[in-house]
Protein backbone atom coordinates (compact mmCIF):
# COMPACT_ATOMS: atom_id res chain seq x y z
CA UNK A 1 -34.12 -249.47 -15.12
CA UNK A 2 -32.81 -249.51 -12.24
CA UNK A 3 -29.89 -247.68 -10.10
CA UNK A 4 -27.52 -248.99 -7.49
CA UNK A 5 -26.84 -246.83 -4.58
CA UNK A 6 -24.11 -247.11 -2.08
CA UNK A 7 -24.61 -247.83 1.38
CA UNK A 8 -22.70 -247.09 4.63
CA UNK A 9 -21.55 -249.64 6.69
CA UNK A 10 -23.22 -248.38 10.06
CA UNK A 11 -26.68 -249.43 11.61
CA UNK A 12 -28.71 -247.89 13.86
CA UNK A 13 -32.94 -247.86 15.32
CA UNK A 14 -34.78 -247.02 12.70
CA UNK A 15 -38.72 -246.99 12.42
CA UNK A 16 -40.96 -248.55 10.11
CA UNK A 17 -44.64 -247.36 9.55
CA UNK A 18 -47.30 -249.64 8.08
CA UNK A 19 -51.04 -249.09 7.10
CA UNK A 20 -53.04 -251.52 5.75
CA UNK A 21 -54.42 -249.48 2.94
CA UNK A 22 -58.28 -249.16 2.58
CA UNK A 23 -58.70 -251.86 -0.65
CA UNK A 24 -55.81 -254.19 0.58
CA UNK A 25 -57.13 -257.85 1.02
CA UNK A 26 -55.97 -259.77 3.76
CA UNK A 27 -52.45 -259.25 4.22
CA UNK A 28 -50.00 -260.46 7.64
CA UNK A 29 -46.60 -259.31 6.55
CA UNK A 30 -44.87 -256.18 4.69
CA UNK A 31 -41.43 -255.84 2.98
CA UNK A 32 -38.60 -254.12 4.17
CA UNK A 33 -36.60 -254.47 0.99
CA UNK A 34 -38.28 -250.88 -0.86
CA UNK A 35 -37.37 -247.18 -0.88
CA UNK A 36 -37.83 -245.50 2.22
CA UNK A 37 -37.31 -248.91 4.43
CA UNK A 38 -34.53 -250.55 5.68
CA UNK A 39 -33.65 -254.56 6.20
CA UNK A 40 -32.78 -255.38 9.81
CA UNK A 41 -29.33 -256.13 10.74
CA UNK A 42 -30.43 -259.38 12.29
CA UNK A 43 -33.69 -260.66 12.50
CA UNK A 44 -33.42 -262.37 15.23
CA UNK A 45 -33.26 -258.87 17.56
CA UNK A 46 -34.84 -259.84 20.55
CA UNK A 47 -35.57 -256.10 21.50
CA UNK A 48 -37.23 -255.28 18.44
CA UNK A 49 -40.87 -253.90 19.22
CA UNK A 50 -43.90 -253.50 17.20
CA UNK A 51 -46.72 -251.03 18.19
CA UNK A 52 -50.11 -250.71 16.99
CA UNK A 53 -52.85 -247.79 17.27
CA UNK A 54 -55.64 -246.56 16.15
CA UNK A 55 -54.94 -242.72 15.87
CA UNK A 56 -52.12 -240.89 15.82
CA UNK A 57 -51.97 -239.10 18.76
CA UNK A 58 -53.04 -241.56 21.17
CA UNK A 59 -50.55 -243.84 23.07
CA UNK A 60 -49.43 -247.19 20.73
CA UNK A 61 -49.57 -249.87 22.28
CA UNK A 62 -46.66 -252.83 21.93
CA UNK A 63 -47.22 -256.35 20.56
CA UNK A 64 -45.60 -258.95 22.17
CA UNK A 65 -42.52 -259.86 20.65
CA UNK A 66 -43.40 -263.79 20.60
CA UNK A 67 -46.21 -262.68 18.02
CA UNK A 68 -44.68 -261.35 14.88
CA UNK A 69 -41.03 -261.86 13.61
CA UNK A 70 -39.01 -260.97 10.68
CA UNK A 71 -39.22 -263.26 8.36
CA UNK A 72 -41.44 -264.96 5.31
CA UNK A 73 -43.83 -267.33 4.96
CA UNK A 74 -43.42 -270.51 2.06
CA UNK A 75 -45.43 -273.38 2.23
CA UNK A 76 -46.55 -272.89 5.24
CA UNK A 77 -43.02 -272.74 6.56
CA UNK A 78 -41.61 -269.91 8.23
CA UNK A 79 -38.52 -268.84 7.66
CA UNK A 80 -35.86 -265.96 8.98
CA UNK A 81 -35.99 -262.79 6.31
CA UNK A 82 -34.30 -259.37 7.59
CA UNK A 83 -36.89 -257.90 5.01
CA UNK A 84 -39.77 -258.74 6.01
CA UNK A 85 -42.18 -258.22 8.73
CA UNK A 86 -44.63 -261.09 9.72
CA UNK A 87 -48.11 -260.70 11.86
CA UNK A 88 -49.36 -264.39 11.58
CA UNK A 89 -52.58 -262.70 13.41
CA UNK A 90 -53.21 -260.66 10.51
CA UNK A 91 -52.33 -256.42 10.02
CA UNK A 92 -55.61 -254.66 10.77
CA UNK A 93 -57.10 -252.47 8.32
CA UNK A 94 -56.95 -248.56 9.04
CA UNK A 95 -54.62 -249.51 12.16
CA UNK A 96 -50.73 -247.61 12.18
CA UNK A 97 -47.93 -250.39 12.93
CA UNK A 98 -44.42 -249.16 13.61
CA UNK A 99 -42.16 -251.47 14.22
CA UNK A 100 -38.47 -249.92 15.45
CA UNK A 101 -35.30 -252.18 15.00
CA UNK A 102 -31.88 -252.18 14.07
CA UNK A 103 -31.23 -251.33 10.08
CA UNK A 104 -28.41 -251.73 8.15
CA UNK A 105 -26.63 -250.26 4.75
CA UNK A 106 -28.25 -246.68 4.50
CA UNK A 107 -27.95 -245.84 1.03
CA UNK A 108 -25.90 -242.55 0.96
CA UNK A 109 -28.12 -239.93 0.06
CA UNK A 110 -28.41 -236.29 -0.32
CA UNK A 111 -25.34 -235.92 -3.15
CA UNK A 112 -28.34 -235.66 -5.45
CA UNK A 113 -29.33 -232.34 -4.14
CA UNK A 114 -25.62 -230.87 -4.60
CA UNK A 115 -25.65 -232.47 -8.26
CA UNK A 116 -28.93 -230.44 -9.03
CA UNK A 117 -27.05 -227.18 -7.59
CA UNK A 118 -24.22 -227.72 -9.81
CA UNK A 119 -26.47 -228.23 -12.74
CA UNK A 120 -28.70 -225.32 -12.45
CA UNK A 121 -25.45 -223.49 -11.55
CA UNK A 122 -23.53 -224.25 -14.84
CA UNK A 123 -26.72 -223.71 -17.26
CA UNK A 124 -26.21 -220.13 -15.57
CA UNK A 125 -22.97 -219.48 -15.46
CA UNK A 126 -20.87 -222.10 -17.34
CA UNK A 127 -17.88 -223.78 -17.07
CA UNK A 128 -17.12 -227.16 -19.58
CA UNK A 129 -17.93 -226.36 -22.89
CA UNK A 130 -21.38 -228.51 -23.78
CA UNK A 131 -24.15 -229.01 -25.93
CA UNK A 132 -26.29 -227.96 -23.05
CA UNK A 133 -25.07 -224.20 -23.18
CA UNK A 134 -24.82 -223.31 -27.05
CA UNK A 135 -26.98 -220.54 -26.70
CA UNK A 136 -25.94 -219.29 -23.22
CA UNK A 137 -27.71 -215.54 -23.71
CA UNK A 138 -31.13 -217.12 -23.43
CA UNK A 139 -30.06 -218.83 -20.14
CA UNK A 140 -30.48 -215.97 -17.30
CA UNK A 141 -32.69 -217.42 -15.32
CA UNK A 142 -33.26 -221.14 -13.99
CA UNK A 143 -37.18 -221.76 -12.99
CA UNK A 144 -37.22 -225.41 -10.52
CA UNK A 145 -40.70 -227.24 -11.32
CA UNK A 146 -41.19 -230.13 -8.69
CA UNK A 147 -45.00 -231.94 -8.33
CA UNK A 148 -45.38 -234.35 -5.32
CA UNK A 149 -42.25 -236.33 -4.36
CA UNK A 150 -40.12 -233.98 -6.74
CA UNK A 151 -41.54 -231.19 -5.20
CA UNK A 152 -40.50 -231.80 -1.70
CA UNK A 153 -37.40 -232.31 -3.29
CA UNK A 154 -37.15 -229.04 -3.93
CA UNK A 155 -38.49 -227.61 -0.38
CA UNK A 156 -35.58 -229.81 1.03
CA UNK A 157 -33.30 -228.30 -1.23
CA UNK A 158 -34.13 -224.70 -0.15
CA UNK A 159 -34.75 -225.65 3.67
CA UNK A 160 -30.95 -227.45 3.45
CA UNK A 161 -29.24 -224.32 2.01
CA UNK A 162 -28.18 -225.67 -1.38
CA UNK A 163 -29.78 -223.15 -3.80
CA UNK A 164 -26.25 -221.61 -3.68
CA UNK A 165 -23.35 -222.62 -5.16
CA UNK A 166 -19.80 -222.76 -4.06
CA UNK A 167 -19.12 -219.50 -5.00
CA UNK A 168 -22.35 -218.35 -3.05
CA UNK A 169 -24.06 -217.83 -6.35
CA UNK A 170 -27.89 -218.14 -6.34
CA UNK A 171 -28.93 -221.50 -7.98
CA UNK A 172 -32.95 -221.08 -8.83
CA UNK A 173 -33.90 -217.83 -9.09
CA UNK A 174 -37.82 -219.41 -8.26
CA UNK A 175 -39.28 -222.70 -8.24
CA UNK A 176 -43.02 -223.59 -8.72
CA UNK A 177 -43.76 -226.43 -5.74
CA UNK A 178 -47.07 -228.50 -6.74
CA UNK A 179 -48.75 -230.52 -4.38
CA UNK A 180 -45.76 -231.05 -1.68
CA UNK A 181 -47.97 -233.00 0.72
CA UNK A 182 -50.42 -231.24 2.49
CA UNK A 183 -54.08 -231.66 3.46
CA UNK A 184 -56.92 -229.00 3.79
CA UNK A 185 -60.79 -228.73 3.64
CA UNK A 186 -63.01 -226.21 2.42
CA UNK A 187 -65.26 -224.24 5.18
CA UNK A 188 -68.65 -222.66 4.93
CA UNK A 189 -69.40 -225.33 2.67
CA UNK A 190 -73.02 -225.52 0.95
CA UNK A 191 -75.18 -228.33 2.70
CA UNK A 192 -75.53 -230.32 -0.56
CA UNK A 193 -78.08 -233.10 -1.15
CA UNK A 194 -76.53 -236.70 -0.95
CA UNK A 195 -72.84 -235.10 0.22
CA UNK A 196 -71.56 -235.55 3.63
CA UNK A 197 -68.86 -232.96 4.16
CA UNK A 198 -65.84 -234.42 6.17
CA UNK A 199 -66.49 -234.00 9.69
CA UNK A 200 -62.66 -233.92 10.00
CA UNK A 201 -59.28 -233.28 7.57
CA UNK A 202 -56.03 -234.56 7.48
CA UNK A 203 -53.50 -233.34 10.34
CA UNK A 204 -49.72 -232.48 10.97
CA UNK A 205 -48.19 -232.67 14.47
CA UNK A 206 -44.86 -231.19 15.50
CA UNK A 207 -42.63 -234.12 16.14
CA UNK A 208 -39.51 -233.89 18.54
CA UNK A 209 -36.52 -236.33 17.74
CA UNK A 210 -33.83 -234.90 20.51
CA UNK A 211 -31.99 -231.75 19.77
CA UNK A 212 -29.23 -233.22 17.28
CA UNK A 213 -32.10 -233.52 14.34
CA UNK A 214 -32.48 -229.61 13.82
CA UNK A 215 -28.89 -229.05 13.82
CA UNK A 216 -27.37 -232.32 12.24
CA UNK A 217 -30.24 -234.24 10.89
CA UNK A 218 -29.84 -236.55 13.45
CA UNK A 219 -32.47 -238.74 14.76
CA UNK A 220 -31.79 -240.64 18.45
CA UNK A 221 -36.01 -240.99 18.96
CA UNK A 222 -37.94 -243.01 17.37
CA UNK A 223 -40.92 -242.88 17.23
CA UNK A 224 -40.77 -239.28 17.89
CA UNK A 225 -42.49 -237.67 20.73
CA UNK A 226 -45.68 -236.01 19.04
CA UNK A 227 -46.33 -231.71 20.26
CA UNK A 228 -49.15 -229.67 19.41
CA UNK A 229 -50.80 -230.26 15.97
CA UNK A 230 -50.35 -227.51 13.18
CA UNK A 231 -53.07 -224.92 12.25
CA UNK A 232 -53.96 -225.88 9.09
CA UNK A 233 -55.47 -222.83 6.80
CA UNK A 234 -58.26 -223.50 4.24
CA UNK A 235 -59.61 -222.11 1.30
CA UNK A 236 -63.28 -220.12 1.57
CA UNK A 237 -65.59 -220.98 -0.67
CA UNK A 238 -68.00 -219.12 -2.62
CA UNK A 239 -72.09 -219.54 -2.61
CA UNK A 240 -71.17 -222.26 -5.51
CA UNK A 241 -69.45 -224.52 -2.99
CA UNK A 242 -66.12 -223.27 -5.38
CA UNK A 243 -63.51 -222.11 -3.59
CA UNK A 244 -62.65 -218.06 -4.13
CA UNK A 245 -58.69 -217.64 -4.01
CA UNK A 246 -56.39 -218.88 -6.68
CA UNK A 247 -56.79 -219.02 -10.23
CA UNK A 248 -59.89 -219.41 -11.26
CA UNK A 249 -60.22 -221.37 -14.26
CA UNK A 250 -63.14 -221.47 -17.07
CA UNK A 251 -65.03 -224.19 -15.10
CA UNK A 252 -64.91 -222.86 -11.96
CA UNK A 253 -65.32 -218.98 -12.96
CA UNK A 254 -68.69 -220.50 -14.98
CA UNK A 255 -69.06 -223.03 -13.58
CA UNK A 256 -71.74 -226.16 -13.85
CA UNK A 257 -71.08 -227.62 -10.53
CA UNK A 258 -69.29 -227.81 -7.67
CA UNK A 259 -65.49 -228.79 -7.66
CA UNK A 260 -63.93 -230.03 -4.88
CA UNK A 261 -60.07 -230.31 -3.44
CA UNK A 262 -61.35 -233.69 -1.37
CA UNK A 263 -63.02 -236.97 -1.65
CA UNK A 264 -63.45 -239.77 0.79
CA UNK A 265 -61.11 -243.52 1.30
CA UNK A 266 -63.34 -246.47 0.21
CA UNK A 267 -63.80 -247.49 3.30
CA UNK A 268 -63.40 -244.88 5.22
CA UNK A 269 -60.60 -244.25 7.51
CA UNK A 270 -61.90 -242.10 9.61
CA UNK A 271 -59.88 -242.86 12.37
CA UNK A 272 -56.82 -242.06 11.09
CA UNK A 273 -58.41 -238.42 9.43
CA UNK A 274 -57.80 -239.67 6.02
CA UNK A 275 -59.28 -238.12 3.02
CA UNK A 276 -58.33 -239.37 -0.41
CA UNK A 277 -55.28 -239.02 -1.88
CA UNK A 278 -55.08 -236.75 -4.94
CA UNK A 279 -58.75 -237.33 -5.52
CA UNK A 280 -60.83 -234.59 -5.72
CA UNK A 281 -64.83 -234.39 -6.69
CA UNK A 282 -67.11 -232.90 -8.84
CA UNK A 283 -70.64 -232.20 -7.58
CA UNK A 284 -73.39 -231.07 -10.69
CA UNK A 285 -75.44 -228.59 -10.45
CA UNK A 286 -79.32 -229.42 -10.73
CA UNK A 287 -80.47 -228.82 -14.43
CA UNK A 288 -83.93 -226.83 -13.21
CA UNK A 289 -85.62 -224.27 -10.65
CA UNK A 290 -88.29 -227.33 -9.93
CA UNK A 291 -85.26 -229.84 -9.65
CA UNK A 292 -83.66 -227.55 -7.18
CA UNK A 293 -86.52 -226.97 -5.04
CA UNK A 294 -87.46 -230.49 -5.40
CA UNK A 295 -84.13 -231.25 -4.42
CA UNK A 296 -83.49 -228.55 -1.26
CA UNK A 297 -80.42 -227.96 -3.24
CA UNK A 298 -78.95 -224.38 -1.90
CA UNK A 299 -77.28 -223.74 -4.73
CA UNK A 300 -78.36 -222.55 -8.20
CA UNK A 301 -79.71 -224.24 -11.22
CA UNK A 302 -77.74 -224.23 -14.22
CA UNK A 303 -80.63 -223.35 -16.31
CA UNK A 304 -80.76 -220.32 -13.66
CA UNK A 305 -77.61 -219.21 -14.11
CA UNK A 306 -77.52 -219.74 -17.66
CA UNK A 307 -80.51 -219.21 -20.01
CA UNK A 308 -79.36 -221.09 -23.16
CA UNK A 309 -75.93 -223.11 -23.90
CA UNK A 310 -74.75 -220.77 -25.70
CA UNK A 311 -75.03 -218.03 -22.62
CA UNK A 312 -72.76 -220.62 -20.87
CA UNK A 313 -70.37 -220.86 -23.39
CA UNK A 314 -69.95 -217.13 -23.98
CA UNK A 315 -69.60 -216.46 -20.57
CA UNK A 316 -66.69 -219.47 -20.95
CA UNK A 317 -65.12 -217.51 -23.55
CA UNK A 318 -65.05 -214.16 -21.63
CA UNK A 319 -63.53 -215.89 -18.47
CA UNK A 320 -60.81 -217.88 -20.91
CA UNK A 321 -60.08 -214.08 -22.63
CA UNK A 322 -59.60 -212.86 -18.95
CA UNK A 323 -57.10 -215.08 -17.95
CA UNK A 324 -55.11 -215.14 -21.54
CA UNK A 325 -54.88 -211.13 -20.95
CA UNK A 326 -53.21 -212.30 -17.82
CA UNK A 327 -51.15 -214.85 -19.25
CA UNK A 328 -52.44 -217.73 -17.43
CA UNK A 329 -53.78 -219.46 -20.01
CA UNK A 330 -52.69 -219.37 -23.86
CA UNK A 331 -54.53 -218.45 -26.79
CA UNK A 332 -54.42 -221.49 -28.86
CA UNK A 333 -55.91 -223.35 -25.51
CA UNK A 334 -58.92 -221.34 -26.32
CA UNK A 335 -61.11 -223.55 -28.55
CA UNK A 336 -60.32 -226.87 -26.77
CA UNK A 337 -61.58 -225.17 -23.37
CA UNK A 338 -64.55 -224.15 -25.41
CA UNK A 339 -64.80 -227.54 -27.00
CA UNK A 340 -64.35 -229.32 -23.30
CA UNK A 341 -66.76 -226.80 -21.78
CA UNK A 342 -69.66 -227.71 -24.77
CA UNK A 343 -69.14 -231.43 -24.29
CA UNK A 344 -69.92 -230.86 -20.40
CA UNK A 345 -72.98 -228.87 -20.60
CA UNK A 346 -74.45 -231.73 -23.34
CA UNK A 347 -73.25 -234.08 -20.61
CA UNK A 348 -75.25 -232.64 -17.84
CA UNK A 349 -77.78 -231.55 -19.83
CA UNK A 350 -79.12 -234.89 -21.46
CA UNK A 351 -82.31 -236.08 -19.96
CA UNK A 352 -81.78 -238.64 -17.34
CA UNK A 353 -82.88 -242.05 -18.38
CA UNK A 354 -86.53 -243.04 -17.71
């Protein structure tokens, strides 16, 4: 399915960022024509320019203009596309490309975010009679769930001002943001055998498009002039290589291994500080004392911390009762974590093959 969105009639610079993603084959142009980009208004443009670097904060450096073009490739024939960017030399893997031109036909956007506050404002307070508020006693409160792009959906929505109404009534009265975009690293990690902790982690700079973007959303720099990076915070982690804060769930309050919030690109892109995305690792514990030691592994055994399986899976059961009394997890969920948690220990504990 798919939905047609207006556009405005206006152009204006606009920037363009491509990476040539770690498992991309050989690849020497990109498409304009996909969410997020936008088709030059001519692509001809003699003062388009196309940069290239190898980190983000140092200085790009321009291709010459005579060396790429927008346009396709059939047959060995080139010819002019508006939506499409062409580097007969080939894009270079783990290099940034921006390329800043002229678009055309913005779609208009942001009436999306006023639809959502006039939703969550009716299933409150009503207006139309509707199916959707039959039962408007049990609908007090509105919770907002967003997870990646939908949740910084929601941060925009908040950081705009639209979680009031016209009337200045509160929209959401909370939302629950899930992975918005962000990177961190754990610290004091446990020098595991075999595991290379990241010698770096993913970065945010302050970015400065001229005064008219804070007060009007209004870019007139591109690409933006980069400040001082953020301070990112990160999660300690306990003797187990887990990390302490949060909720700790069954595995991790008994747990059989290490669990991790990173993992690495295949290849690496170091370069660029790049971890991978939404990819997290698990990292077993040894199964004996003599493994351990045999091993230099810092951390403990599992049959040290757990005598017999079904030590481990008591201790599951306690930490699963702990967090129902807290209402984190429900009570029917019980026996599948128990199930899940069996099925790793016989996992981990098989003998390894001969």
């Amino acid at each position: 399915m798919a939905l047609k969105v207006p556009s405005a009639p206006v152009n204006s610079v606009v920037r363009a960022v491509h990476i040539r993603g770690a498992a991309e084959q050989g690849t020497t142009s990109f498409s304009l024509a996909r969410p997020g980009f936008y088709c030059a208004d001519d692509p001809v443009q003699a003062d388009a320019v196309l940069t290239v670097q190898s980190h983000y904060d140092e200085a790009p450096q321009s291709v010459p203009r005579a060396q790429w073009s927008f346009s396709r490739q059939e047959g060995g024939v080139s010819t002019p596309d508006a939506c499409r960017v062409t580097l007969p030399q080939g894009f270079e893997r783990g290099k940034i490309y921006q390329v800043m031109y002229r678009g055309v036909h913005p779609p208009i956007a942001g009436l999306g975010l006023a639809a959502i506050r006039d939703f969550v404002s009716y299933l409150k307070h009503g207006g139309v009679e509707s199916v959707l508020r039959e039962h408007p006693e049990t609908l007090q409160q509105v919770i907002g769930y967003g997870y990646s792009q939908s949740a910084r959906f929601l941060r925009t929505f908040v950081y705009q001002g639209f979680n009031a109404d016209e009337r200045g009534r509160q929209a959401f009265d909370g939302l629950f943001v899930a992975s918005a975009g962000a990177g961190h690293r754990a610290v004091q990690f446990p020098p595991i055998p075999g595991v290379e902790f990241p010698p770096y982690l993913p970065r945010h700079w302050r970015m400065d498009y001229r005064p008219d973007f804070a007060t009007k959303g209004i870019i007139s720099q591109e690409p933006p002039a980069l400040g001082a990076p953020y301070t990112i915070l990160v999660p300690q982690v306990d003797a187990h290589g887990n990390e302490r804060g949060g909720i700790r769930l069954p595995h991790v309050a008994v747990p059989l291994g290490t669990f991790t919030g990173w993992n690495y690109t295949v290849p690496r892109l170091a370069n660029l500080d790049y971890l991978g995305g939404l990819v997290g690792s698990f990292l077993p514990f040894v199964r004996t004392r003599a493994n351990r030691e045999a091993s230099s592994d810092p951390r403990p055994s599992i049959a040290e911390l757990y005598s017999t399986k079904e030590v481990y899976l008591d201790r599951v059961r306690h930490a699963a009762e702990a967090l129902v009394a807290q209402r984190f997890v429900r009570r029917e969920a019980m026996e599948a974590i128990l199930e899940d948690s069996a099925r790793h220990w016989d996992f981990l504990m098989q003998p390894s093959p001969k």
